[in-house]
Structure formats: C-alpha cells, structure tokens
N, C-alpha and C. Protein backbone atom coordinates (compact mmCIF):
# COMPACT_ATOMS: atom_id res chain seq x y z
N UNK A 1 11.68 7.75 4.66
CA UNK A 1 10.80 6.99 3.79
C UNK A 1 10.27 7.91 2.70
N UNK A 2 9.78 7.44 1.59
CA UNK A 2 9.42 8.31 0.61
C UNK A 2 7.81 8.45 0.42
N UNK A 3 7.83 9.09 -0.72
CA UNK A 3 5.97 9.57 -0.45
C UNK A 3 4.84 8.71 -0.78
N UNK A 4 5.45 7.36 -0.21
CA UNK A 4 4.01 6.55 -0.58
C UNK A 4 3.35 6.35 0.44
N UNK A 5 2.55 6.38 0.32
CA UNK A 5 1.18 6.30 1.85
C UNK A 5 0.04 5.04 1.51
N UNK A 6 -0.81 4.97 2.57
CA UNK A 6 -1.73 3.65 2.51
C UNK A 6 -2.48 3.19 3.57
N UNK A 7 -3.26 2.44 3.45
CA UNK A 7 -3.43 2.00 5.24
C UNK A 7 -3.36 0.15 4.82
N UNK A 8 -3.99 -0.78 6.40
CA UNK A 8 -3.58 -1.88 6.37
C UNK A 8 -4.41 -2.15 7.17
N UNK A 9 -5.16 -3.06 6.33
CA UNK A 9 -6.80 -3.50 7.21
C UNK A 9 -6.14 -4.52 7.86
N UNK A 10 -7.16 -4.53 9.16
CA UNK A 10 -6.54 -5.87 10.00
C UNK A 10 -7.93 -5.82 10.57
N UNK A 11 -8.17 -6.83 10.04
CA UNK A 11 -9.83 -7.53 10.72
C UNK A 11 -10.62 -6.22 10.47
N UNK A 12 -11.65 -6.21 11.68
CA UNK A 12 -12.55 -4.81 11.47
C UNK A 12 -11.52 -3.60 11.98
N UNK A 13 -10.30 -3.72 11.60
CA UNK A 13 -9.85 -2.39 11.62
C UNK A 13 -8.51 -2.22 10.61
N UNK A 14 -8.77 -0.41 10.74
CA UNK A 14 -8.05 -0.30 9.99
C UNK A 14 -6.78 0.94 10.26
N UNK A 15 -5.23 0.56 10.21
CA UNK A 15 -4.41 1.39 10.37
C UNK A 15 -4.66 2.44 9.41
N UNK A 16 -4.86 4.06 9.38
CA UNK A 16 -4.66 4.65 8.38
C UNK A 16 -3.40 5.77 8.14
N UNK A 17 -3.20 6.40 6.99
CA UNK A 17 -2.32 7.46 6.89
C UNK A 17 -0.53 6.93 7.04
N UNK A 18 -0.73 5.54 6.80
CA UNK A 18 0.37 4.92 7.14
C UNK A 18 1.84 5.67 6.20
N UNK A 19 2.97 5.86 6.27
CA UNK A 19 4.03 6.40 5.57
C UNK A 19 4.49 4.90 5.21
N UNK A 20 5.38 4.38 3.84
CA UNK A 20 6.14 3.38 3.52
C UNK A 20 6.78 3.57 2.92
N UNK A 21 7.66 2.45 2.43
CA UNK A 21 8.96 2.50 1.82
C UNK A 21 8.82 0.64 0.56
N UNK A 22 9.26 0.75 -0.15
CA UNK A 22 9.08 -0.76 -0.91
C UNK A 22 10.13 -0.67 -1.87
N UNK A 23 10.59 -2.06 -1.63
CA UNK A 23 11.85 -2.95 -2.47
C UNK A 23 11.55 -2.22 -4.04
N UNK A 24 12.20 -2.52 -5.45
CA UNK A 24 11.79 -2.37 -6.52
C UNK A 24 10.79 -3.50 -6.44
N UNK A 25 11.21 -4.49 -6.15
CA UNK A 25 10.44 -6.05 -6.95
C UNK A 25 9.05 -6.18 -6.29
N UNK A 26 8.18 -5.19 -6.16
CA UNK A 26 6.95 -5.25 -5.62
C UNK A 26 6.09 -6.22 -6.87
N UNK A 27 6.70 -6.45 -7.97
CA UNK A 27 5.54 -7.68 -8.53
C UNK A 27 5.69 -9.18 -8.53
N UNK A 28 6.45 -9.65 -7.35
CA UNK A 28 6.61 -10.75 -7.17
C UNK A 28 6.29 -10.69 -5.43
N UNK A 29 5.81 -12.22 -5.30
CA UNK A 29 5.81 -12.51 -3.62
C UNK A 29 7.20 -12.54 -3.03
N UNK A 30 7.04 -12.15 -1.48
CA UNK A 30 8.43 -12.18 -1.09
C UNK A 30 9.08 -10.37 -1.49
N UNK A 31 8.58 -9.42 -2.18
CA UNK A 31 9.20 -8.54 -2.03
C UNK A 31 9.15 -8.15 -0.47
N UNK A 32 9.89 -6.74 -0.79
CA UNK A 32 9.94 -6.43 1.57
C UNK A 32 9.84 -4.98 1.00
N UNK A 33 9.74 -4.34 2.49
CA UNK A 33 9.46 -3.13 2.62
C UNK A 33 8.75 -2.80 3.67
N UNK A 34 8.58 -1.37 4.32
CA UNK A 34 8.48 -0.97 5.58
C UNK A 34 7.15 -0.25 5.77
N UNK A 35 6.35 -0.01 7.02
CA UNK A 35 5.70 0.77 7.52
C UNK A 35 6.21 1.94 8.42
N UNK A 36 5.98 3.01 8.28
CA UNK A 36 6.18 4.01 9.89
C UNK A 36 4.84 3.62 10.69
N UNK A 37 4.97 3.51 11.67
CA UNK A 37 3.83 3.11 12.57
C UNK A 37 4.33 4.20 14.10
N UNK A 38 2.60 3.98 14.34
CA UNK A 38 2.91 5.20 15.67
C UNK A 38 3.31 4.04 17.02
N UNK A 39 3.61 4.26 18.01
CA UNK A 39 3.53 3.23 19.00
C UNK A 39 2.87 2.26 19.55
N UNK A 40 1.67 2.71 19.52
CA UNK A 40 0.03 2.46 20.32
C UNK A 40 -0.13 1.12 18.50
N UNK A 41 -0.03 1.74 17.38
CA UNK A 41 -0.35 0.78 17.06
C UNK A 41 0.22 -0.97 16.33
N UNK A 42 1.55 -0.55 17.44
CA UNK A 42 2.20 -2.46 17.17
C UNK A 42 1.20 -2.76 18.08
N UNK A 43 0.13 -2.75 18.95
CA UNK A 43 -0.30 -3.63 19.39
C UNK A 43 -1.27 -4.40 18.60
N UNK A 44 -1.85 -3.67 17.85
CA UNK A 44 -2.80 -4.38 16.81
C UNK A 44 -1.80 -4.99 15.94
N UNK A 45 -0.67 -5.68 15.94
CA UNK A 45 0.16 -6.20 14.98
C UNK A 45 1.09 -7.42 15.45
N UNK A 46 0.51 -8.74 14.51
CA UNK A 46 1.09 -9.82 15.13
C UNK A 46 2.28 -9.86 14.19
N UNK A 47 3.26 -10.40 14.34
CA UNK A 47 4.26 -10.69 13.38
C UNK A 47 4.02 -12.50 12.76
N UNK A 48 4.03 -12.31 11.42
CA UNK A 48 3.96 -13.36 10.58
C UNK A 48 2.43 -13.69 10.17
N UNK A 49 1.36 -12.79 10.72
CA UNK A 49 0.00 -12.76 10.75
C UNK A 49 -0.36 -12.21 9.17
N UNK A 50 -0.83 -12.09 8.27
CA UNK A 50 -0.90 -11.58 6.66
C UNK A 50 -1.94 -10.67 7.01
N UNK A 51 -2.07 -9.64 6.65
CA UNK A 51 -2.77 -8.29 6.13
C UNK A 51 -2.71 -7.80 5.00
N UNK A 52 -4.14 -6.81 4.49
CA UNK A 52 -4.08 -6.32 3.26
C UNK A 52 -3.06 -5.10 3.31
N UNK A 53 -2.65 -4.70 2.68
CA UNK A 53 -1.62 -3.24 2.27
C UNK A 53 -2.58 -2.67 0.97
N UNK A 54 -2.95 -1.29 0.95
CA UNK A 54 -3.87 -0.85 0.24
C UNK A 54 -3.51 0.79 0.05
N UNK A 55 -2.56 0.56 -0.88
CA UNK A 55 -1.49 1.89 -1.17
C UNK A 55 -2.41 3.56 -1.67
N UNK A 56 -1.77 4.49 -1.79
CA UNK A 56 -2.85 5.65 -2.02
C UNK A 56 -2.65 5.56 -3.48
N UNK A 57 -1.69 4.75 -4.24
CA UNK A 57 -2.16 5.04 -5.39
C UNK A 57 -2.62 3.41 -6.04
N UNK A 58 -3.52 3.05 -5.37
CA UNK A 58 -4.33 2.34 -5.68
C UNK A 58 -3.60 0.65 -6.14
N UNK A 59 -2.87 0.44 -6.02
CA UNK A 59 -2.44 -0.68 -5.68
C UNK A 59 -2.55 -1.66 -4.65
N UNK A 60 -3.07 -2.78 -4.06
CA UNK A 60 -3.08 -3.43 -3.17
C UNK A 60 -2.25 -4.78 -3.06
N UNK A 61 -1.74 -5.17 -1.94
CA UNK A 61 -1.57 -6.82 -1.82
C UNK A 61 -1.43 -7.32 -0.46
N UNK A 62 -1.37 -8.89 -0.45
CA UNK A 62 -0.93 -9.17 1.17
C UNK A 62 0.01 -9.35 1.37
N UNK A 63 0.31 -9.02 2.52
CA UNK A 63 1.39 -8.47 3.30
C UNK A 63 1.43 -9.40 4.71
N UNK A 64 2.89 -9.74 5.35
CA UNK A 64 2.83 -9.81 6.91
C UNK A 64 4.32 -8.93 7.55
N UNK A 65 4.04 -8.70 8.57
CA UNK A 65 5.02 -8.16 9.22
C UNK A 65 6.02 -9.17 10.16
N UNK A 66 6.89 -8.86 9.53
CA UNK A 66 8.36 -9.48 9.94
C UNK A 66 8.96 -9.03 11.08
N UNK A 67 9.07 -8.16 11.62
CA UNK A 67 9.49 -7.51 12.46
C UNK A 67 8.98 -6.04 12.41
N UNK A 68 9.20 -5.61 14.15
CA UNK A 68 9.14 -4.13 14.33
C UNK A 68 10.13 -3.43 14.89
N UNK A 69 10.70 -2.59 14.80
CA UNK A 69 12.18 -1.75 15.27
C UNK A 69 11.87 -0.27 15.68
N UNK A 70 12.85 0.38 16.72
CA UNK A 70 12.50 1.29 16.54
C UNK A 70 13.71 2.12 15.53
N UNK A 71 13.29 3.75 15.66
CA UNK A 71 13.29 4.50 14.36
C UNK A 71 14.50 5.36 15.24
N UNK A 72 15.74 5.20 15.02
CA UNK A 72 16.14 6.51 15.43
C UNK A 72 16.06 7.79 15.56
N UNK A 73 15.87 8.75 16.71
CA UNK A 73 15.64 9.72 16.18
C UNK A 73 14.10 10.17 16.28
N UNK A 74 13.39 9.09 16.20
CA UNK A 74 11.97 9.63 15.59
C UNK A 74 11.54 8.55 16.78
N UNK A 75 9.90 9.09 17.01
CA UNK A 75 8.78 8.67 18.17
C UNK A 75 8.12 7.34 16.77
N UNK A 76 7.90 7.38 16.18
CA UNK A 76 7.62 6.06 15.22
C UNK A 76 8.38 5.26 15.17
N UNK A 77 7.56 3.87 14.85
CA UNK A 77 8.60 2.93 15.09
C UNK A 77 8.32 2.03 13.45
N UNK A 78 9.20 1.32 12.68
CA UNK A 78 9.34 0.64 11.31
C UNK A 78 8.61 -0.57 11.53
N UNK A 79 8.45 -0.84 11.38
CA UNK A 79 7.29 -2.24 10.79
C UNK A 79 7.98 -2.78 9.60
N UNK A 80 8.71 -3.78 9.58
CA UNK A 80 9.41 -4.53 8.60
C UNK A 80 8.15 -5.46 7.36
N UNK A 81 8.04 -5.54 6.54
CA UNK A 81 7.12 -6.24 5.71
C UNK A 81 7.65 -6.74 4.79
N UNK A 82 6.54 -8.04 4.71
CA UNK A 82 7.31 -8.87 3.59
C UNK A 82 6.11 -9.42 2.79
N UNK A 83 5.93 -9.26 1.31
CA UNK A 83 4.88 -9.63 0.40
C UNK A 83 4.41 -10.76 0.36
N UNK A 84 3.10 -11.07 0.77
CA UNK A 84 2.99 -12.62 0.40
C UNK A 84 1.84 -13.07 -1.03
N UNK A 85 2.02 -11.43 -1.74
CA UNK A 85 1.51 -11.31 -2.84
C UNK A 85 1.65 -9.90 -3.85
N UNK A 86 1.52 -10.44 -4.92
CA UNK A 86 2.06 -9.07 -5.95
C UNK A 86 1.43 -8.18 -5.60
N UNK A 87 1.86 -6.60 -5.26
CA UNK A 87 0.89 -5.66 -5.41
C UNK A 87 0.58 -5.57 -6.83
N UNK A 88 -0.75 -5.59 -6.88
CA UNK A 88 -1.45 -5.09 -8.17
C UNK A 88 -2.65 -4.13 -8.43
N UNK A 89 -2.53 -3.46 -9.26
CA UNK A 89 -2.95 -1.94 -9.61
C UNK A 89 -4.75 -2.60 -9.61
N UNK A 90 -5.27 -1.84 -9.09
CA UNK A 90 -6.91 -1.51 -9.14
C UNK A 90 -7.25 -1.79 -10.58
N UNK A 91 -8.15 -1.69 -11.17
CA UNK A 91 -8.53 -2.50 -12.02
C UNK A 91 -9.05 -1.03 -12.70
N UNK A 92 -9.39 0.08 -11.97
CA UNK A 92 -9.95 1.64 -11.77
C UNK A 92 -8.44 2.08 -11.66
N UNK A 93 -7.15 1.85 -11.57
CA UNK A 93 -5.87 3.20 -11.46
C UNK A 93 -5.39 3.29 -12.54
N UNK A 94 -6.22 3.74 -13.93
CA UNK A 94 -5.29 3.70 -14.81
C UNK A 94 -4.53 5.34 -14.85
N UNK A 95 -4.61 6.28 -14.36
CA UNK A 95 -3.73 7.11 -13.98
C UNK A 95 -2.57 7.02 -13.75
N UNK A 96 -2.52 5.64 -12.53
CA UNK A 96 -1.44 5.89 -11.77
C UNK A 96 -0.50 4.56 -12.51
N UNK A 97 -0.81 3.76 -13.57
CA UNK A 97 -0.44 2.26 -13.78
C UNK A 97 0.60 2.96 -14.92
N UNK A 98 1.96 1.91 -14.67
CA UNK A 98 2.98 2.82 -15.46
C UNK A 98 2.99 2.51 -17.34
N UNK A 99 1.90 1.28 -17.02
CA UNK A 99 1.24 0.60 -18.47
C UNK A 99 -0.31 1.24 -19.38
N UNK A 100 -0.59 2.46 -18.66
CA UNK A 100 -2.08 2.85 -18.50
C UNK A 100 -2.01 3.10 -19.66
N UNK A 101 -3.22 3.31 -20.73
CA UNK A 101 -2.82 4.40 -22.00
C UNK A 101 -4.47 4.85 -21.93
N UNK A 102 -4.15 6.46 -22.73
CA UNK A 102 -5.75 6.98 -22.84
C UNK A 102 -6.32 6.27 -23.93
N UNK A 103 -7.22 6.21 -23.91
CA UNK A 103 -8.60 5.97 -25.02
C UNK A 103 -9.36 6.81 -25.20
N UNK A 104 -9.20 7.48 -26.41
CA UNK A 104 -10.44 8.63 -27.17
C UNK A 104 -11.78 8.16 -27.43
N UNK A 105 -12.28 8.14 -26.93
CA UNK A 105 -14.24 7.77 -27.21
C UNK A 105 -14.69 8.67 -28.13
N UNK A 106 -15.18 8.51 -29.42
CA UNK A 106 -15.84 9.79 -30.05
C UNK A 106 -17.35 10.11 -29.30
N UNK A 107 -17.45 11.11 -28.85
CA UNK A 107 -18.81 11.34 -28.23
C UNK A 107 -19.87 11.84 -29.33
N UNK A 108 -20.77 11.90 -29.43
CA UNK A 108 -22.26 12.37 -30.22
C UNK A 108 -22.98 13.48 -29.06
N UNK A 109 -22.62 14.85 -29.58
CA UNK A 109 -23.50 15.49 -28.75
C UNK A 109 -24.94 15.80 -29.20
N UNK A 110 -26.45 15.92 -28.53
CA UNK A 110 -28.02 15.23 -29.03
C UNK A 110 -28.09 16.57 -28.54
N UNK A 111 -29.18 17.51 -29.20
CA UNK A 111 -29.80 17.95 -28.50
C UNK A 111 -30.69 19.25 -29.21
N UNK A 112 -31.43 19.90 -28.86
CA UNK A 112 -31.75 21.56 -29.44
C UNK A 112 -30.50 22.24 -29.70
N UNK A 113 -30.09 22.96 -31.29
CA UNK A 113 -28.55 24.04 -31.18
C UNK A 113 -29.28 25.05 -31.18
C-alpha cells in the first residue's frame, strides 16, 4: 500500500494510524480502495455499515466496507472499501489541494522604529 494514512471513526470510536490504498476516481461515489487493519480490529467492523474515512492529508468522506481478506504474508488483514461519497479536501488543506494557490496579503507593519 502506499503512503496514505488516516483513521475511521466508528461511533465513539476511533480506528487510528490506519495504512490505505485508493482507486484514482476518489471524486465520485462508488470509488474503492483498501484499509490495512490489525486483527483485533475487524471486530469493530460491520460490512456494508458507512463510516467516516478522514485521510492525513486532510481530505474526508463516507465510506463502507465491502469485505475483509487476509494479507499474504503479513499479520494485517485488507479491509476492502467502497465510497459512498466524494472525498473532499478540508476547507483548511490548501497545502495539500492539487487546486490550492497562494495569496499575498500586503501586511502594514505599526509600531515605534
């Protein structure tokens, strides 16, 4: 999986430090894409149940899990996901938004020179 990370509130809790993976078409519903999940926590995970997905670079949307598999190889197991809404950028990520642009403010500095 590649370096996107996040967690995934579910009621009063919350998965964190999650590893994922996502389709290109994350701005439409219905995109897919994966969780690494540790063992212990498919139990907090219904399949077809919707959760938030709340990415580290500040993107969020809902989400349900489609299935869970395990991972060859590896003690984690995949968490299949499927969008049941656009991720969309924080309203605050203009860093990370691939549309962001700076704005120069002229400042007035006041004071005793």
């Amino acid at each position: 999986m590649g370096g996107i990370h996040g967690r995934l509130l579910i009621g009063g809790m919350v998965l964190r430090n999650l590893e994922a993976s996502l389709d290109q078409g994350s701005l439409e519903p219905g995109w897919m894409g994966a969780l690494l999940i540790d063992p212990p926590q498919q139990e907090c995970l219904q399949l077809g149940r919707p959760y938030r997905l709340e990415l580290s670079d500040e993107r969020a949307g809902q989400i349900e899990v489609t299935h869970i598999e395990s991972v060859p190889g590896q003690r984690q197991l995949r968490a299949i996901i499927r969008g049941c809404s656009p991720l969309k950028w924080s309203p605050y990520a203009h860093e990370h938004h691939h549309e962001a642009a700076i704005t120069l403010i002229p400042v007035a500095i006041l004071g005793d020179a």
